[in-house]
Protein backbone atom coordinates (compact mmCIF):
# COMPACT_ATOMS: atom_id res chain seq x y z
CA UNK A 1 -92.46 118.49 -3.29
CA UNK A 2 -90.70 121.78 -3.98
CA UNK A 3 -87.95 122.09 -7.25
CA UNK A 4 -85.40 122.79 -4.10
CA UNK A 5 -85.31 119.39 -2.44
CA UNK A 6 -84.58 117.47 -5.60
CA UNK A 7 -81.64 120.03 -6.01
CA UNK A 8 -80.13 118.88 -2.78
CA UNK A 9 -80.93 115.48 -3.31
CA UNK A 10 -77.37 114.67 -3.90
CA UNK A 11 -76.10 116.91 -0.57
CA UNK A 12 -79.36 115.64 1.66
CA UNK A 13 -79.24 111.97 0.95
CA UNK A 14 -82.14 111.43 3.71
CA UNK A 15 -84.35 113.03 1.62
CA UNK A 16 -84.23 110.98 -1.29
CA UNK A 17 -86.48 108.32 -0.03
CA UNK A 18 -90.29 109.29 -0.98
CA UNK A 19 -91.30 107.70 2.32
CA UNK A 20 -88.45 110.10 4.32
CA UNK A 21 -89.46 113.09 2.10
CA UNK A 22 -92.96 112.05 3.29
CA UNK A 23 -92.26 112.43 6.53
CA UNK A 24 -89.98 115.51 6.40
CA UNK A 25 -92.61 117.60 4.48
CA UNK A 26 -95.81 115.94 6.91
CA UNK A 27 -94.29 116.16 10.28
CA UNK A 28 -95.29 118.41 12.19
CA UNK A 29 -92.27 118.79 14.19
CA UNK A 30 -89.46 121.51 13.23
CA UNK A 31 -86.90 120.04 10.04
CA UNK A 32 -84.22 122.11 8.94
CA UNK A 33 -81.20 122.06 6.97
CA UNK A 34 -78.52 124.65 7.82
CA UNK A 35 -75.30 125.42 6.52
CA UNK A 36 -72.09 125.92 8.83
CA UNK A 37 -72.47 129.82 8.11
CA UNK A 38 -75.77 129.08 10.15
CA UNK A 39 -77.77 130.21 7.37
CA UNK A 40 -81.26 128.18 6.37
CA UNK A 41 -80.93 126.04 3.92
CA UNK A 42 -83.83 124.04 3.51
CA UNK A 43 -87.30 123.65 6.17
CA UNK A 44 -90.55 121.92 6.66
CA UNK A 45 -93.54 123.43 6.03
CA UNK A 46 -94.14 123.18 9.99
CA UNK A 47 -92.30 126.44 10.14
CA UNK A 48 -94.95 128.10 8.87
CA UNK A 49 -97.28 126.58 11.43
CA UNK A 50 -95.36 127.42 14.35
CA UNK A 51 -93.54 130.64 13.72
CA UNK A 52 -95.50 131.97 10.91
CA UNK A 53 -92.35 132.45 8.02
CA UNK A 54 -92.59 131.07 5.25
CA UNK A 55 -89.87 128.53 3.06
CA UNK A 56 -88.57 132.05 1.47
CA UNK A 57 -88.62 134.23 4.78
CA UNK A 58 -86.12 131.48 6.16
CA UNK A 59 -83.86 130.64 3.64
CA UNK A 60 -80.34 132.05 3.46
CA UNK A 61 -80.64 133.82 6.64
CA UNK A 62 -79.02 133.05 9.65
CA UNK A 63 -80.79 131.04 11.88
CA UNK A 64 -79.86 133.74 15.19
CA UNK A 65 -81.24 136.89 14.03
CA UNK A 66 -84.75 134.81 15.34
CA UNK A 67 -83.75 133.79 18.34
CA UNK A 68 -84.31 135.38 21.79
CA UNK A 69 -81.63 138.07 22.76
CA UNK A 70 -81.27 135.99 26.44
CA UNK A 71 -80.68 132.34 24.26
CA UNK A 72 -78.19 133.95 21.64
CA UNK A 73 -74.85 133.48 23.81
CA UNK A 74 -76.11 129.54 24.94
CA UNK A 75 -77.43 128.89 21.11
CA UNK A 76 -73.89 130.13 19.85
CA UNK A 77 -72.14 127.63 22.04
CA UNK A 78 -74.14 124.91 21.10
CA UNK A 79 -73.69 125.65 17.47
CA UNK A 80 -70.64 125.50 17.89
CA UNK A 81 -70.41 122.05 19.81
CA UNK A 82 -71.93 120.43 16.55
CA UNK A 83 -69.59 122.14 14.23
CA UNK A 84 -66.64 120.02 16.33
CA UNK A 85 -69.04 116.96 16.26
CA UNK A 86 -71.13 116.68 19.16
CA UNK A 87 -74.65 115.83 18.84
CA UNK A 88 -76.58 118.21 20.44
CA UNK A 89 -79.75 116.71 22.19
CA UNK A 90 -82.68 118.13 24.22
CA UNK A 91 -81.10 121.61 23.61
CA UNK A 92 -84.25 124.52 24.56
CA UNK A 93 -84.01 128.51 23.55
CA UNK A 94 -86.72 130.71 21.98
CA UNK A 95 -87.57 131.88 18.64
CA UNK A 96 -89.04 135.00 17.52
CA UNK A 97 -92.52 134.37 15.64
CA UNK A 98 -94.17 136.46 12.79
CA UNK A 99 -96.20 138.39 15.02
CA UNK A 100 -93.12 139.18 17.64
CA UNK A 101 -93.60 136.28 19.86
CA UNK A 102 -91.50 133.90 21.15
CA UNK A 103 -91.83 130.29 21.00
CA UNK A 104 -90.11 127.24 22.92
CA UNK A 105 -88.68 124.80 20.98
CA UNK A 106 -86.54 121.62 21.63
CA UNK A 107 -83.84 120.61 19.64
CA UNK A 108 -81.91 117.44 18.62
CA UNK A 109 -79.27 118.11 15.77
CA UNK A 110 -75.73 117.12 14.09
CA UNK A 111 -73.31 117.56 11.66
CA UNK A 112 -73.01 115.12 8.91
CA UNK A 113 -69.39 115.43 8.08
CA UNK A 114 -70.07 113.78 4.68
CA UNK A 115 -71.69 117.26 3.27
CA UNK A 116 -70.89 119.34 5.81
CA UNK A 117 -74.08 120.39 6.73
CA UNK A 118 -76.49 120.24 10.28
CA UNK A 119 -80.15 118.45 10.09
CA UNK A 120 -81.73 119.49 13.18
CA UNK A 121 -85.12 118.57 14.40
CA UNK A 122 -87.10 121.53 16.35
CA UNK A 123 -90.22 120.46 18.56
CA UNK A 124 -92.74 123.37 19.94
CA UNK A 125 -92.20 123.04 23.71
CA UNK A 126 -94.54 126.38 24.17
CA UNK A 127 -97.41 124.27 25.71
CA UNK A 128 -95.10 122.68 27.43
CA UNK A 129 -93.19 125.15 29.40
CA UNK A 130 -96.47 126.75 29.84
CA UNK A 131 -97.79 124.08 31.77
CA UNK A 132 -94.37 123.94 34.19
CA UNK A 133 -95.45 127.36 34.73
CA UNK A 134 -98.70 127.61 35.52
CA UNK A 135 -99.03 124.93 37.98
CA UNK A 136 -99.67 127.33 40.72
CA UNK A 137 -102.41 128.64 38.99
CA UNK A 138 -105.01 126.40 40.27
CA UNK A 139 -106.32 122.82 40.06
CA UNK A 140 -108.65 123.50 37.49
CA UNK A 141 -106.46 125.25 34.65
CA UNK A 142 -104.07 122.49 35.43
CA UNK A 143 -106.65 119.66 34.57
CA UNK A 144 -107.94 121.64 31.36
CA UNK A 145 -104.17 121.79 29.77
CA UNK A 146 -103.65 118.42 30.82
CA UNK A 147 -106.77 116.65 29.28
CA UNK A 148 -106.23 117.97 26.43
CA UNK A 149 -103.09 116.40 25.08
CA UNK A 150 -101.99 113.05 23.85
CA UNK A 151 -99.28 113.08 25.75
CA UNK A 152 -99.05 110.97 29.27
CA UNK A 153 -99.43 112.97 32.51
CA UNK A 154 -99.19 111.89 36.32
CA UNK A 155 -98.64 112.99 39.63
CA UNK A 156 -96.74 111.05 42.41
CA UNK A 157 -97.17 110.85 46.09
CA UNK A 158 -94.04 110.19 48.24
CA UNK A 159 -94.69 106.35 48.40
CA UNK A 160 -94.71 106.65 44.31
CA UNK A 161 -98.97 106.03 44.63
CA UNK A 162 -101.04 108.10 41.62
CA UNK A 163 -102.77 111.14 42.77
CA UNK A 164 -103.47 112.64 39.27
CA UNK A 165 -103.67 111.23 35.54
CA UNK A 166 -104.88 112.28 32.44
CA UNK A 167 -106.56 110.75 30.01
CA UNK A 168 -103.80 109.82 27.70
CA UNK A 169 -102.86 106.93 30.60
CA UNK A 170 -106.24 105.64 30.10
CA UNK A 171 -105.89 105.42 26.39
CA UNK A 172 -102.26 103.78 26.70
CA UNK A 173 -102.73 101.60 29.54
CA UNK A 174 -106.22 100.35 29.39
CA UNK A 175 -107.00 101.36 32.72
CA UNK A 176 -109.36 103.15 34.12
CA UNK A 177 -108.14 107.18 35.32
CA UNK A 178 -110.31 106.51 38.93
CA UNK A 179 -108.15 103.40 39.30
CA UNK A 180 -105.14 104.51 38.78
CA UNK A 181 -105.79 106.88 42.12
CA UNK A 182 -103.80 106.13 45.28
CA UNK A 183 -102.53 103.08 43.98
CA UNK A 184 -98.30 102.41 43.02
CA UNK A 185 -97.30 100.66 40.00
CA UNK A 186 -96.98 97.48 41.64
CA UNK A 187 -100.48 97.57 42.90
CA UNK A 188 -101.26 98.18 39.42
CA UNK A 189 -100.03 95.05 37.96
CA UNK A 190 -97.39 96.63 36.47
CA UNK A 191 -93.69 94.25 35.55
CA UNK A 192 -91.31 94.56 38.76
CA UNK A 193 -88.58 95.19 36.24
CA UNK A 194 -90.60 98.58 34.96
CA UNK A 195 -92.01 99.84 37.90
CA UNK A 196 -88.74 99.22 40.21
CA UNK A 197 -86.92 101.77 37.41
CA UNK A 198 -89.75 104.71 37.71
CA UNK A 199 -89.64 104.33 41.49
CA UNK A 200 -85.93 104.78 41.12
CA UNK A 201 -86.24 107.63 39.45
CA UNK A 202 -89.41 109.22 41.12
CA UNK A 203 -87.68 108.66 44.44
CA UNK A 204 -84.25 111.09 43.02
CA UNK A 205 -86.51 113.86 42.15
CA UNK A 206 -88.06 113.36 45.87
CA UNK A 207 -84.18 113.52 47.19
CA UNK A 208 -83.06 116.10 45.08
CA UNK A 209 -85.43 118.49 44.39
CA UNK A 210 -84.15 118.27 40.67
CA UNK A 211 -86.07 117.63 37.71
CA UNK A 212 -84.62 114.65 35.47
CA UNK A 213 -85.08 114.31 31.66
CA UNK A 214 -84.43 111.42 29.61
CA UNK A 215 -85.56 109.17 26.50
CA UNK A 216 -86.66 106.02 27.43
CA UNK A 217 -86.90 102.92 25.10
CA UNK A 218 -90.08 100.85 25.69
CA UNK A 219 -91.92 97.86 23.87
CA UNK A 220 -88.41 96.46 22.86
CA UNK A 221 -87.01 99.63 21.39
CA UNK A 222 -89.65 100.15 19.22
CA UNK A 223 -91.04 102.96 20.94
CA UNK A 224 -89.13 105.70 22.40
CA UNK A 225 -90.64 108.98 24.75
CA UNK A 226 -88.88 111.75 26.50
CA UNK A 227 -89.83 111.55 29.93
CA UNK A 228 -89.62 114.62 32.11
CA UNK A 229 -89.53 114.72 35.82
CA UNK A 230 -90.69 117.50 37.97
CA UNK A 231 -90.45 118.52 41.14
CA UNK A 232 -93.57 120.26 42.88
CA UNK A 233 -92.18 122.33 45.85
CA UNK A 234 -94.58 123.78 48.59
CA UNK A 235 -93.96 127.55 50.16
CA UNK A 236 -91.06 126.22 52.08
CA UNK A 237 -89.34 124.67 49.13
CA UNK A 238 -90.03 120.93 49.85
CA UNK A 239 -91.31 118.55 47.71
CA UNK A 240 -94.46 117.53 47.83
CA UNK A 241 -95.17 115.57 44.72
CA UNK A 242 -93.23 115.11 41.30
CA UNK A 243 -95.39 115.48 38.01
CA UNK A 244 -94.36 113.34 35.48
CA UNK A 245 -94.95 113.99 31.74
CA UNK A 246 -94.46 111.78 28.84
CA UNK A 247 -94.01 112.35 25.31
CA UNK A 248 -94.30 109.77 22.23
CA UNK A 249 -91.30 110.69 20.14
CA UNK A 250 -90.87 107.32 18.68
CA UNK A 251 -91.23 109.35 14.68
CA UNK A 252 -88.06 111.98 15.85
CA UNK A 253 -85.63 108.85 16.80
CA UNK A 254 -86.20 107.07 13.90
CA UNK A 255 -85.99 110.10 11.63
CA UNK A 256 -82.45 110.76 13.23
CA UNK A 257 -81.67 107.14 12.84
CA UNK A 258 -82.49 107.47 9.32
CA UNK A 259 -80.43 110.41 8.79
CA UNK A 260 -77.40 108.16 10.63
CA UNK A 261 -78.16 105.31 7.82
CA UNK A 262 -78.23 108.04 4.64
CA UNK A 263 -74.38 109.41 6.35
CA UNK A 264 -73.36 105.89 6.16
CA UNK A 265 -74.72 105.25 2.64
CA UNK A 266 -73.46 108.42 1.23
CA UNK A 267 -70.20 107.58 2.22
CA UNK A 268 -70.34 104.00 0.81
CA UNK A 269 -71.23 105.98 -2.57
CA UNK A 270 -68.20 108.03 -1.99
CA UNK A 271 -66.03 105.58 -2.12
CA UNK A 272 -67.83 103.96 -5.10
CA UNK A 273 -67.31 106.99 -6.96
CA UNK A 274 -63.68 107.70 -6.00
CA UNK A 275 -62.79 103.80 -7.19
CA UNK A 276 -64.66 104.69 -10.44
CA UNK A 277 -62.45 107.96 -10.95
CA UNK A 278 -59.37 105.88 -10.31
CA UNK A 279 -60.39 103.19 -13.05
CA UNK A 280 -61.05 105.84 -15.28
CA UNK A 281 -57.62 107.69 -14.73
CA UNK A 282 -55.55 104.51 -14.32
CA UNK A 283 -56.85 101.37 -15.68
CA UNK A 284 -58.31 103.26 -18.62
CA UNK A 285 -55.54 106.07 -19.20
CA UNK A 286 -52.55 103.32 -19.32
CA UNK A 287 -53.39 100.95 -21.54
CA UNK A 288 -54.07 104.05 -24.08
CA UNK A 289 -50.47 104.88 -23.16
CA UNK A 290 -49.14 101.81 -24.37
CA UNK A 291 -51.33 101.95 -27.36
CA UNK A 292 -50.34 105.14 -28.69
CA UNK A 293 -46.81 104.25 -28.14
CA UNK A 294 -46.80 100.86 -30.79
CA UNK A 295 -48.56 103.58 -32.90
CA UNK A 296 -45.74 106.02 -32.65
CA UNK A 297 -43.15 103.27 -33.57
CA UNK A 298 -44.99 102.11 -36.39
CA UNK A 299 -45.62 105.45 -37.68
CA UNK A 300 -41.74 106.40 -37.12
CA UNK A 301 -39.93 102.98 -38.12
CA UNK A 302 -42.58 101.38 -40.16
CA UNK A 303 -39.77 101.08 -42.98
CA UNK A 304 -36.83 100.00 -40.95
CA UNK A 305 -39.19 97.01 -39.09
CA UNK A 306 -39.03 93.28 -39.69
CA UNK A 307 -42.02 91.24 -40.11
CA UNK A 308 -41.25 89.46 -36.77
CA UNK A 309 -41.53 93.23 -35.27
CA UNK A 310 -44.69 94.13 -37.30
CA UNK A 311 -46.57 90.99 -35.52
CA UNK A 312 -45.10 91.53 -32.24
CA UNK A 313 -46.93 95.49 -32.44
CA UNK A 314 -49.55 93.75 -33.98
CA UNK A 315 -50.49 91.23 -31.44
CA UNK A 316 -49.93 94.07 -28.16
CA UNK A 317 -52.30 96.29 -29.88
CA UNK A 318 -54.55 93.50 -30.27
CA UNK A 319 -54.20 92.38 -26.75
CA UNK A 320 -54.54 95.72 -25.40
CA UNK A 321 -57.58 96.85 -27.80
CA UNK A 322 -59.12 93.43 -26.24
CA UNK A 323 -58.95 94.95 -22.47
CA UNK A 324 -59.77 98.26 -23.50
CA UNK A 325 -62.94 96.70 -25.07
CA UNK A 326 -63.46 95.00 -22.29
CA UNK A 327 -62.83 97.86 -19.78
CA UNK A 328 -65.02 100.27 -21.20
CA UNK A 329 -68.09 97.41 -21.92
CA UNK A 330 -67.92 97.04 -18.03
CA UNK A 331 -67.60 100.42 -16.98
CA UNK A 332 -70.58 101.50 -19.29
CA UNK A 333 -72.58 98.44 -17.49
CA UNK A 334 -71.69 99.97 -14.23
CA UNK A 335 -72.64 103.56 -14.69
CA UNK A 336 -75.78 102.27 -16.14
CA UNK A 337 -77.13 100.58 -13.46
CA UNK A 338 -75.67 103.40 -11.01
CA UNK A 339 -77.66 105.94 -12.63
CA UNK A 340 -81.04 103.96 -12.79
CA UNK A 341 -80.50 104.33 -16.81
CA UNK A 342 -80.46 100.03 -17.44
CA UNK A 343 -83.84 98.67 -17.10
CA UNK A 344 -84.14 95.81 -15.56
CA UNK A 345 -85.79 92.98 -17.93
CA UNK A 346 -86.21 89.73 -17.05
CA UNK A 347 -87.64 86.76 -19.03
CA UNK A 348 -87.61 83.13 -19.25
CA UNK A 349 -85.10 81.27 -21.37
CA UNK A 350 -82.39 78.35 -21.95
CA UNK A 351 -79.45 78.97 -19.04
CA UNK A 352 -76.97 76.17 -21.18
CA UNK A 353 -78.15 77.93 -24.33
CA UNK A 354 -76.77 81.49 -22.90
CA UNK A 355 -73.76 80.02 -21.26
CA UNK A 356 -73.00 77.74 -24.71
CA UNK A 357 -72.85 81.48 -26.57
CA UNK A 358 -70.82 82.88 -24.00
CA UNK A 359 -67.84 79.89 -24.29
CA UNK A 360 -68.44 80.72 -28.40
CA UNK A 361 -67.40 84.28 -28.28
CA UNK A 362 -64.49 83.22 -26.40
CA UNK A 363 -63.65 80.51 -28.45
CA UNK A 364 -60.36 82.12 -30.53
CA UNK A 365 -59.63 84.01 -27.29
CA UNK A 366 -59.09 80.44 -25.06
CA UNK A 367 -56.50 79.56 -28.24
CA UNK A 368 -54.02 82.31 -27.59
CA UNK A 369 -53.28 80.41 -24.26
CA UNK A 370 -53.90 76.79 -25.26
CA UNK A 371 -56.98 76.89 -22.64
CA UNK A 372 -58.81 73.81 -22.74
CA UNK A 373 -62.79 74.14 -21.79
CA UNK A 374 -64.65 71.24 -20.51
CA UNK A 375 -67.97 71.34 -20.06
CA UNK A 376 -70.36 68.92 -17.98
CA UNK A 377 -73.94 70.49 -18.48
CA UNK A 378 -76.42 67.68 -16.59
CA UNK A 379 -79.40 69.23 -17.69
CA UNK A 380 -81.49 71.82 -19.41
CA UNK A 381 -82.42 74.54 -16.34
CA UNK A 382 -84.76 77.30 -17.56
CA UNK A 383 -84.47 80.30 -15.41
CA UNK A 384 -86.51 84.06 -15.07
CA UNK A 385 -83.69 86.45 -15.35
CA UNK A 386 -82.47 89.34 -17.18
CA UNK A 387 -80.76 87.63 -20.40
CA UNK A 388 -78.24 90.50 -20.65
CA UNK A 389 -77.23 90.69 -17.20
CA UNK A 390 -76.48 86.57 -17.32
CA UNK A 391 -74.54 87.20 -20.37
CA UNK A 392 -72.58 89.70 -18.86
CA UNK A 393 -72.05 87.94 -15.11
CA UNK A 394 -70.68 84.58 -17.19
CA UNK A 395 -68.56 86.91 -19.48
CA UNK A 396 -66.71 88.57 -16.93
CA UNK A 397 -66.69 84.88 -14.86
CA UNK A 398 -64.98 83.11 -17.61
CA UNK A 399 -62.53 85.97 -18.64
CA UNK A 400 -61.34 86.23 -15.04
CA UNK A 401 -60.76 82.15 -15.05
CA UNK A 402 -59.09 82.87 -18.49
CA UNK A 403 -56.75 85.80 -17.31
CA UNK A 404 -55.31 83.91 -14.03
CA UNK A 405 -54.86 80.72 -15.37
CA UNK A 406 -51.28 79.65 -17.00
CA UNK A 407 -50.80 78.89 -20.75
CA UNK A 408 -51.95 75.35 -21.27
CA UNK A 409 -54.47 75.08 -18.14
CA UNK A 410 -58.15 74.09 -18.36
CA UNK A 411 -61.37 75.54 -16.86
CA UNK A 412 -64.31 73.31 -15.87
CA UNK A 413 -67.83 74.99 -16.39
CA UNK A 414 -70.50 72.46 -14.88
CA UNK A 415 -74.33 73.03 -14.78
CA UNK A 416 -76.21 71.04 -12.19
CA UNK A 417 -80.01 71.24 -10.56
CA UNK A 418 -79.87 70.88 -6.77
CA UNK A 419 -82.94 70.26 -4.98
CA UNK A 420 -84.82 70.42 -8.33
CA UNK A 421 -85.05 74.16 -7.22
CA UNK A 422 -82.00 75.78 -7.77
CA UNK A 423 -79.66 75.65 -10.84
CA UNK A 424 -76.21 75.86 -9.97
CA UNK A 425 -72.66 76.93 -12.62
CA UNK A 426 -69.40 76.02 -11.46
CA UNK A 427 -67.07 77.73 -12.73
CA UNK A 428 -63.60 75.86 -12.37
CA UNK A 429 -59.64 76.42 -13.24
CA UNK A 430 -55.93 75.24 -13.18
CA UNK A 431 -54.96 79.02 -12.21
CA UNK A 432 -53.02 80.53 -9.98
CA UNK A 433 -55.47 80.88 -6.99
CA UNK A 434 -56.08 84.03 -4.41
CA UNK A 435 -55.18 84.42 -0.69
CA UNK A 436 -58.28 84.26 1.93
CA UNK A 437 -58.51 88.49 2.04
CA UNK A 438 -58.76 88.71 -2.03
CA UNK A 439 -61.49 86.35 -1.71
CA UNK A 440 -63.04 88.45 0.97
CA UNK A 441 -62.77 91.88 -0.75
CA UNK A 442 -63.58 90.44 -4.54
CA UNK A 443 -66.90 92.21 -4.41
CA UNK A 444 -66.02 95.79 -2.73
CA UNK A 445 -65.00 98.55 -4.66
CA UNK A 446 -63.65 100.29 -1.65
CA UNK A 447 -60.58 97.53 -1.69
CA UNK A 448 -58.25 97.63 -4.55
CA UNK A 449 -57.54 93.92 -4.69
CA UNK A 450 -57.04 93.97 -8.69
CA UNK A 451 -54.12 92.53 -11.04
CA UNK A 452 -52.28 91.29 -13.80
CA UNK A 453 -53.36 87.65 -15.39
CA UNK A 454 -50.44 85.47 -15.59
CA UNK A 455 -49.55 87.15 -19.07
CA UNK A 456 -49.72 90.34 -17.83
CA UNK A 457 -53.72 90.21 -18.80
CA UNK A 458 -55.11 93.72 -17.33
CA UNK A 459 -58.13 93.47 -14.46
CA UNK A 460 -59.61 96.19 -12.96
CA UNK A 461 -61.61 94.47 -10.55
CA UNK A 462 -64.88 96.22 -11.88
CA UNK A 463 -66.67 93.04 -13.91
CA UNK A 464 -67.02 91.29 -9.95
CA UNK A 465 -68.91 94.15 -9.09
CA UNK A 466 -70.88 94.27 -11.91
CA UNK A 467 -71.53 90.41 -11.24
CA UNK A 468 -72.43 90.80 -7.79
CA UNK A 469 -74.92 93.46 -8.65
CA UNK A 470 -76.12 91.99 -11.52
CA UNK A 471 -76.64 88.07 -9.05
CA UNK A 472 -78.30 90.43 -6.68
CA UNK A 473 -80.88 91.84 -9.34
CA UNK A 474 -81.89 88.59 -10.45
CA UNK A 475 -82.19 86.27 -7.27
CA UNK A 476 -78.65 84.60 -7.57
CA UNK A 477 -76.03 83.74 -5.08
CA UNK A 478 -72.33 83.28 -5.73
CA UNK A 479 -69.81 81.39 -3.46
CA UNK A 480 -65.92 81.52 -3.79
CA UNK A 481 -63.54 79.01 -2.74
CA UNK A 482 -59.97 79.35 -4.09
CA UNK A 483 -56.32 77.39 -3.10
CA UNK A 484 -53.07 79.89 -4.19
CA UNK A 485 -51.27 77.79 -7.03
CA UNK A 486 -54.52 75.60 -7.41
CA UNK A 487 -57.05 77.55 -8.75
CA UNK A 488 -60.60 78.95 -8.09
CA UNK A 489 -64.33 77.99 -8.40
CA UNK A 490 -67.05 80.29 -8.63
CA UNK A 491 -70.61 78.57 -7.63
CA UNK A 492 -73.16 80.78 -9.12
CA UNK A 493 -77.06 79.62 -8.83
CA UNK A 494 -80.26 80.78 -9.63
CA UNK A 495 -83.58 79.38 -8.81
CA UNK A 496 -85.40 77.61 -12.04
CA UNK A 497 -88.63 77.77 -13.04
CA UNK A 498 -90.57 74.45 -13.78
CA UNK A 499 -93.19 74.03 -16.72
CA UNK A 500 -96.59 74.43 -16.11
């Protein structure tokens, strides 16, 4: 894999999948990447194949200095149309090979606004438009070019009945070439619901004298082919039969499909990252504010303060040092396990025993608000998981209950085994409860659904998302139910593991 495509693996977010950079760099249809300049950025080595250029002959220069001088005006315009958004499809002009040839190629291509950048896919029509023509050339040349591709061939009568196929149909169909002469689909065996839609179609090009192009999704979607109809005119322009020709391009759709996915992806990271940005310049930059304020009084009026004043500063700068603390553990979590850094470790141990040190470590912290704990832990559940992450989803779990429940309230942590499978954490309190769309946005950082505790404790939302990832990573589910002025209950579990 060349040093270029992990450059652009932040731009080209369908390329950072090994199995899509597989199939990029193995295909043997036309990949490109080109900038709105219509300069090369990056291609597949099937370039090479078909036009002779190399990676470096291609790169940075603009794709219509190798197109044909009649296909520049029509390859413009289409450019164009993707710049504005349209999705160009089926799209044919002629390049300009190595040796000063020209080959046919079809295209399929679109912007993806999120980078600002066209992926195109290029297939080598040459053959193709070769064999449309050269069917006046004879019977025999015909039956040479045909029998030796993979892709499906047939001629039609006017009643729809076979009067040529190549071996291809043989291979797909399982029947016979000799049988498939003079005989309709329906004679064939074929499903009424198939053959009635080819008939359909055979019969317009019979009307028309029009050839028809379209991709057609068979076997439940999972395979698609372009299917071209054409018309085959005698000396007086009439039709006289209708040559069909089918091509497997099942690998293109999906590869454009996948490119659709990365677009959507890339833009869930987006917002990911702008939400990160604003924690960083909000959440994180104001409580520093406030912070460097008390320390400004007390280094101004640290003579002319009372006692009562000294422990009033005192106890904001520990409060705020708290959620800074806090803050800054989470958002380290986070950017760990975005950038792949945090490895994941799980191993078997005590789920009361990591839950008990949790409630510890909050233990002087439940005092400042008279929180009450009470615990109901059924029974011992040992569990596979990564010890830290646990740690960290019950941390931010019982600090939320803490923050949004009033002075004097309680919060209920219970530990039961349901099924004898799964052990499942409740965690319970008096607070102040959430409407139905908090509940439904808690775990998205596109939706700024964060704020204060009910003594104007800081949240910035981030420790959910940090627990939903961190549940994900270790098999766990979590379930939300909450009443506004009642309070909230989190229902974490996690399957257990039994001893041997």
């Amino acid at each position: 894999m060349s040093s270029k495509l992990h450059e652009n693996t932040t731009t080209s977010p369908s390329l950072n999948n090994d199995m899509m950079s597989t199939f990029f760099y193995d295909s043997a249809d036309l990949f490109c990447i080109v900038s709105i300049d219509g300069n090369f950025i990056e291609l597949n080595p099937a370039w090479k194949n078909s036009l002779g250029y190399s990676s470096n002959d291609l790169v940075g220069k603009s794709f219509i200095q190798f197109v044909h001088p009649d296909d520049k005006e029509t390859s413009i315009l289409e450019f164009k149309k993707q710049l504005e958004g349209d999705e160009i499809v089926n799209f044919e002009n002629r390049y300009r090979d190595a040796d000063g040839n020209y080959v046919w190629f079809d295209w399929k291509g679109k912007i993806n606004k999120t980078d600002n950048k066209i992926y195109a896919i290029a297939r080598d029509i040459s053959a193709q438009k070769k064999l449309e023509e050269e069917l006046y050339l004879g019977e025999l040349k015909y039956r040479i070019l045909t029998e030796s591709t993979d892709d499906l061939i047939m001629r039609f009568d006017r009643t729809y009945k076979h009067l040529f196929v190549n071996s291809a149909a043989e291979k797909l169909f399982g029947i016979k070439k000799e049988d498939f002469i003079g005989k309709d689909h329906q004679e064939l065996g074929f499903a009424e619901a198939d053959y009635t839609y080819w008939d359909s179609k055979i019969e317009t090009v019979f009307i028309t004298g029009k050839p028809s192009r379209e991709v057609v999704a068979i076997e439940n979607g999972t395979v698609y082919n372009d299917w071209s109809l054409i018309p085959e005119l005698n000396n007086e322009g009439k039709v006289i039969s209708v040559l069909s020709y089918s091509r497997d391009i099942t690998n293109i759709m999906k590869a454009q499909q996948k490119l659709e996915e990365s677009e959507v992806k890339l833009k869930s990271l987006n917002e990911e990252k702008d939400k990160f940005f604003s924690i960083i310049s909000h959440d994180l930059r104001n409580p520093f504010i406030g912070f460097m304020g008390m320390t400004d009084v007390l280094l101004n009026d640290l003579s002319s303060l009372e006692k009562e004043d000294l422990q009033f500063i005192a106890a904001n700068m520990n409060k705020s040092a708290k959620h800074l603390f806090e803050l800054l553990e989470n958002l380290l979590d986070w950017s760990c396990m975005q950038s792949g850094i945090y490895q994941f470790q799980p191993s078997a141990f005590n789920l009361n025993e990591q839950i008990e040190n949790v409630i510890d470590t909050m233990e002087e912290t439940f005092k400042t608000k008279e929180i009450t704990i009470i615990k109901n832990f059924e029974t011992n559940s040992m569990i596979l998981a990564d010890k830290n992450m646990i740690n960290a989803i019950f941390r931010n779990l019982i600090s939320n209950a803490f923050k949004f429940t009033p002075r004097g309230g309680s919060i209920g942590i219970n530990v039961t085994v349901n099924n004898g499978n799964n052990a499942e954490i409740e965690i319970k309190d008096t607070g102040i409860g959430m409407p139905q769309h908090m509940v439904d946005n808690l775990f998205s950082l596109s939706r700024k659904i964060n704020r204060n505790g009910t003594e104007s404790e800081k949240s910035s939302g981030l420790g959910l998302i940090l627990v939903k990832e961190y549940l994900d990573k270790n098999n766990g589910q979590v379930t939300v139910n909450s009443i506004e002025n009642q309070g909230t209950s989190f229902l974490i579990s996690f399957p257990i593991i039994h001893a041997a």
